[in-house]
Protein backbone atom coordinates (compact mmCIF):
# COMPACT_ATOMS: atom_id res chain seq x y z
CA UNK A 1 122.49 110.96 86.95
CA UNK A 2 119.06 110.36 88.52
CA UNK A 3 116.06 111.49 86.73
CA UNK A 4 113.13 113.31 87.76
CA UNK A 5 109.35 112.42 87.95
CA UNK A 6 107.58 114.84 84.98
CA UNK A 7 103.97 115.79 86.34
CA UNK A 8 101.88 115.94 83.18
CA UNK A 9 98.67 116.56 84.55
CA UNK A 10 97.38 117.06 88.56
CA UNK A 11 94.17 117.87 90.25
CA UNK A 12 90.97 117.38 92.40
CA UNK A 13 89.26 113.56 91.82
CA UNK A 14 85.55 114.67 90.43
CA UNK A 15 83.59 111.18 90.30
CA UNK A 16 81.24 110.16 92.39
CA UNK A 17 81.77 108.67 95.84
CA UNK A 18 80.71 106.32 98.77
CA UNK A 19 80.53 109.11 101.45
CA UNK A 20 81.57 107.69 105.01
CA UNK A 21 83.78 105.09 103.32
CA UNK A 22 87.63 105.94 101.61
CA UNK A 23 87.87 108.54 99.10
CA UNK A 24 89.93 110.00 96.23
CA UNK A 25 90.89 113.29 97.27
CA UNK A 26 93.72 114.62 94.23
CA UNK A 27 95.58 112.95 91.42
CA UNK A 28 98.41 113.26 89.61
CA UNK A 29 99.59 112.16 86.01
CA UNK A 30 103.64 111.72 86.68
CA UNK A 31 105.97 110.24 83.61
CA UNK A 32 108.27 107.98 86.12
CA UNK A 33 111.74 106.86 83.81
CA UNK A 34 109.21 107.00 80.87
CA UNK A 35 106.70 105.36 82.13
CA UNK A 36 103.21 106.70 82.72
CA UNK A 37 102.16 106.68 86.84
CA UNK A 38 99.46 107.77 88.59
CA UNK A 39 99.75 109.00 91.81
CA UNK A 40 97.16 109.28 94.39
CA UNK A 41 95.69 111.06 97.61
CA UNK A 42 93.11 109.43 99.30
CA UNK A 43 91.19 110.06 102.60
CA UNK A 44 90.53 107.70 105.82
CA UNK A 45 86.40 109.01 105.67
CA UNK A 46 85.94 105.84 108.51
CA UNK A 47 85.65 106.22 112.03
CA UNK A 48 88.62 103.52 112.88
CA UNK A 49 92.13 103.21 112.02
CA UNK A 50 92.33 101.70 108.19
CA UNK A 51 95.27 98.75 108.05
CA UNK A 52 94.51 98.04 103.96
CA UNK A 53 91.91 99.03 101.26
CA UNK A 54 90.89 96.92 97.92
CA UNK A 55 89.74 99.00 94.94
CA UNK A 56 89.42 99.05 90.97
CA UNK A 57 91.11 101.21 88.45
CA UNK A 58 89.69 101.56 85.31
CA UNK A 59 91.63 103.35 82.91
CA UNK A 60 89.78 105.47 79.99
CA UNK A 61 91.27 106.53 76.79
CA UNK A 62 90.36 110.01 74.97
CA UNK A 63 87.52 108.77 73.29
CA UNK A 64 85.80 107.70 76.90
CA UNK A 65 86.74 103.50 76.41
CA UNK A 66 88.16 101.07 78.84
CA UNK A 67 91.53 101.00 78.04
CA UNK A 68 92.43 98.39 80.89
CA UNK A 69 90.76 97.19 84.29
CA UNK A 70 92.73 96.21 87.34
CA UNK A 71 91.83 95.23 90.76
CA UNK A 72 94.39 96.34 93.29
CA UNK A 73 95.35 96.90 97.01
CA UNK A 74 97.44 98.85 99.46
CA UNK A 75 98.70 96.50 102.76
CA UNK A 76 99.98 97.80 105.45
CA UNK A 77 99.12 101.49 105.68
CA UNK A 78 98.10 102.09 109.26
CA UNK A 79 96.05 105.07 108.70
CA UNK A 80 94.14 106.92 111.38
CA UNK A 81 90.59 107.75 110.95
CA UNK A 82 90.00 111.19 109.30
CA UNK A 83 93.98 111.08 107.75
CA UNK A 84 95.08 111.26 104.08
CA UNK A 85 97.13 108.53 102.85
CA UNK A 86 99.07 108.93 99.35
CA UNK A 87 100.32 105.99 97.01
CA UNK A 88 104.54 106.75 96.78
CA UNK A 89 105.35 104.24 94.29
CA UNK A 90 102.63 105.04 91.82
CA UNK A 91 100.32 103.08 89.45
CA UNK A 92 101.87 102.45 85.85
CA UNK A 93 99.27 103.48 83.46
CA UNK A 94 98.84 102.65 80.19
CA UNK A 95 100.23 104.93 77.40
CA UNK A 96 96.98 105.88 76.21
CA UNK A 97 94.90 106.91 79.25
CA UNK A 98 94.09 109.96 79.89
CA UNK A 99 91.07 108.90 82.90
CA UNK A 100 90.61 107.07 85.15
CA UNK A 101 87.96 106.33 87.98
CA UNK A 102 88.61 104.33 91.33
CA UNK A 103 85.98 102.07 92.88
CA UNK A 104 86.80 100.71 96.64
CA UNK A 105 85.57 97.88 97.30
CA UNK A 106 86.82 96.65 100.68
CA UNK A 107 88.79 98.41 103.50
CA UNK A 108 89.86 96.57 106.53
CA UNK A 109 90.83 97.50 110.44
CA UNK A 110 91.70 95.82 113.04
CA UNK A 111 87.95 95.26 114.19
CA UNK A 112 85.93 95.77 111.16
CA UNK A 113 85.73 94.90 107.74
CA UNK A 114 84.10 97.76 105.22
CA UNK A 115 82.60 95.95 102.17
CA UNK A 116 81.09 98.17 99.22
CA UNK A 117 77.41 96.58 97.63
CA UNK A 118 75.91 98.95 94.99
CA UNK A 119 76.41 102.52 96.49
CA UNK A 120 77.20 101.51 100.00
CA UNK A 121 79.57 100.98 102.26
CA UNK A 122 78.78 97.85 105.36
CA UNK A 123 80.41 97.16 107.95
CA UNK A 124 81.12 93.95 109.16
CA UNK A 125 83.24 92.70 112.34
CA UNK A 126 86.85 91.57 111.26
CA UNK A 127 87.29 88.10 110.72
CA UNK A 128 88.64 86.72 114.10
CA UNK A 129 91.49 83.93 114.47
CA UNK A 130 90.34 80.36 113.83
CA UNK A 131 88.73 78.83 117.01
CA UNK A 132 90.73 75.83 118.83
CA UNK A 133 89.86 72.52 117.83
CA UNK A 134 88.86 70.86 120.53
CA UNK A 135 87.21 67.62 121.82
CA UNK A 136 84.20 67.44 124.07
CA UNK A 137 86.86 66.98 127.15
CA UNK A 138 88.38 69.99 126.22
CA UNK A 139 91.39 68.34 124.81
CA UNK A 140 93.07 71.12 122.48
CA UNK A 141 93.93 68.69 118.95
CA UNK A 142 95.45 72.01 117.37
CA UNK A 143 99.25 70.65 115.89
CA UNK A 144 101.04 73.65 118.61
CA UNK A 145 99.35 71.92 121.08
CA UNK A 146 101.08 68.50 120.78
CA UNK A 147 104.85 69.05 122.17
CA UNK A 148 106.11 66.17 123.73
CA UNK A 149 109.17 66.00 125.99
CA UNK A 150 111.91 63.32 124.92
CA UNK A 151 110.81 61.16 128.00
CA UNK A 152 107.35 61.68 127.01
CA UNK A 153 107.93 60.40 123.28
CA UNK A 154 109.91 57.10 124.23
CA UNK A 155 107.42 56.32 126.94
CA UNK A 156 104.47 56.61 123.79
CA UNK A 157 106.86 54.16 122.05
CA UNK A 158 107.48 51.75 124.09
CA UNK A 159 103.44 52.01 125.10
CA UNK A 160 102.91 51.61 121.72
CA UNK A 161 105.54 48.59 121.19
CA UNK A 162 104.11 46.32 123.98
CA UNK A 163 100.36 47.12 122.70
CA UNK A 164 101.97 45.75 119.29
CA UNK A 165 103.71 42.73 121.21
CA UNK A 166 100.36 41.68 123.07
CA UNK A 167 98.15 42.27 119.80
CA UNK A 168 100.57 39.79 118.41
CA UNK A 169 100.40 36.82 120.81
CA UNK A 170 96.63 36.93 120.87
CA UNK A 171 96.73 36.64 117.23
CA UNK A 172 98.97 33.72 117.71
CA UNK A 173 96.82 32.11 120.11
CA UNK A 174 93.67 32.48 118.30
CA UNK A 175 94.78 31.27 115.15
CA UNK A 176 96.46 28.39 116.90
């Protein structure tokens, strides 16, 4: 017999927010196989399509202390600019907590990177895929660049055997 989520409490996120940025929109309180969750709705406020978001939950007990402090993440969401997004799984709370607040600190799309300082959100360009390595003959020295064909890799060894057989009767003849 499968057993149903228990909402215990549910409504509208009232702390303060970075406007423009990603937002809590509604909460909910949900006892998951007696476990306490909580379950979220928040809001694409950017002007691109989000791919993840960063943020901090801080849970409060009834007397206003941190119960518990936990930096977290959702991957892979894909959400368009001006959507809602929810968290399905859930967040397992501690037993006492009874608030909470959410901090983003970092959202990311394919083009930009959103970063929170103080009360703000920047925005920075994504971080783009690392440049080739290459020499000032425009040799690419990246390790996918270097696939050699069976001829190709004998040749090199034989190359490199008579280099080795030469090096070796100069030695001889200089020492003798």
């Amino acid at each position: 017999m499968s057993s149903v989520d228990k909402i215990t409490i549910k409504g509208i996120y009232k702390h303060p927010q970075i406007e423009g940025f990603v937002s809590v929109k509604q909460f909910m309180f949900v006892y998951r196989d007696g476990v306490k969750h909580l379950l979220l709705r928040c809001s694409n406020d950017t002007e691109t399509v989000l791919r993840s978001v960063r943020f901090v939950l801080t849970e409060f007990n009834r007397d206003g202390e941190i119960l518990n402090v936990r930096h977290l993440s959702y991957k892979d969401i894909n959400v368009e600019a001006g959507e809602t997004f929810a968290s399905p799984q859930g967040i397992p709370l501690s037993e006492e907590c009874v608030d909470f607040k959410i901090s983003f600190v970092r959202a990311i799309s394919d083009k930009h990177t959103y970063k929170v300082t103080g009360k703000k959100a920047y925005v920075y360009y994504a971080p783009q895929k690392e440049p080739r390595k290459e020499s000032m003959f425009g040799v690419d020295f990246s390790a996918s660049s270097f696939k050699l064909s069976q001829f190709e890799t004998i040749a090199g060894l034989m190359a490199a055997a008579v280099l080795l057989c030469v090096t070796a009767l100069i030695i001889i003849q200089f020492l003798r």
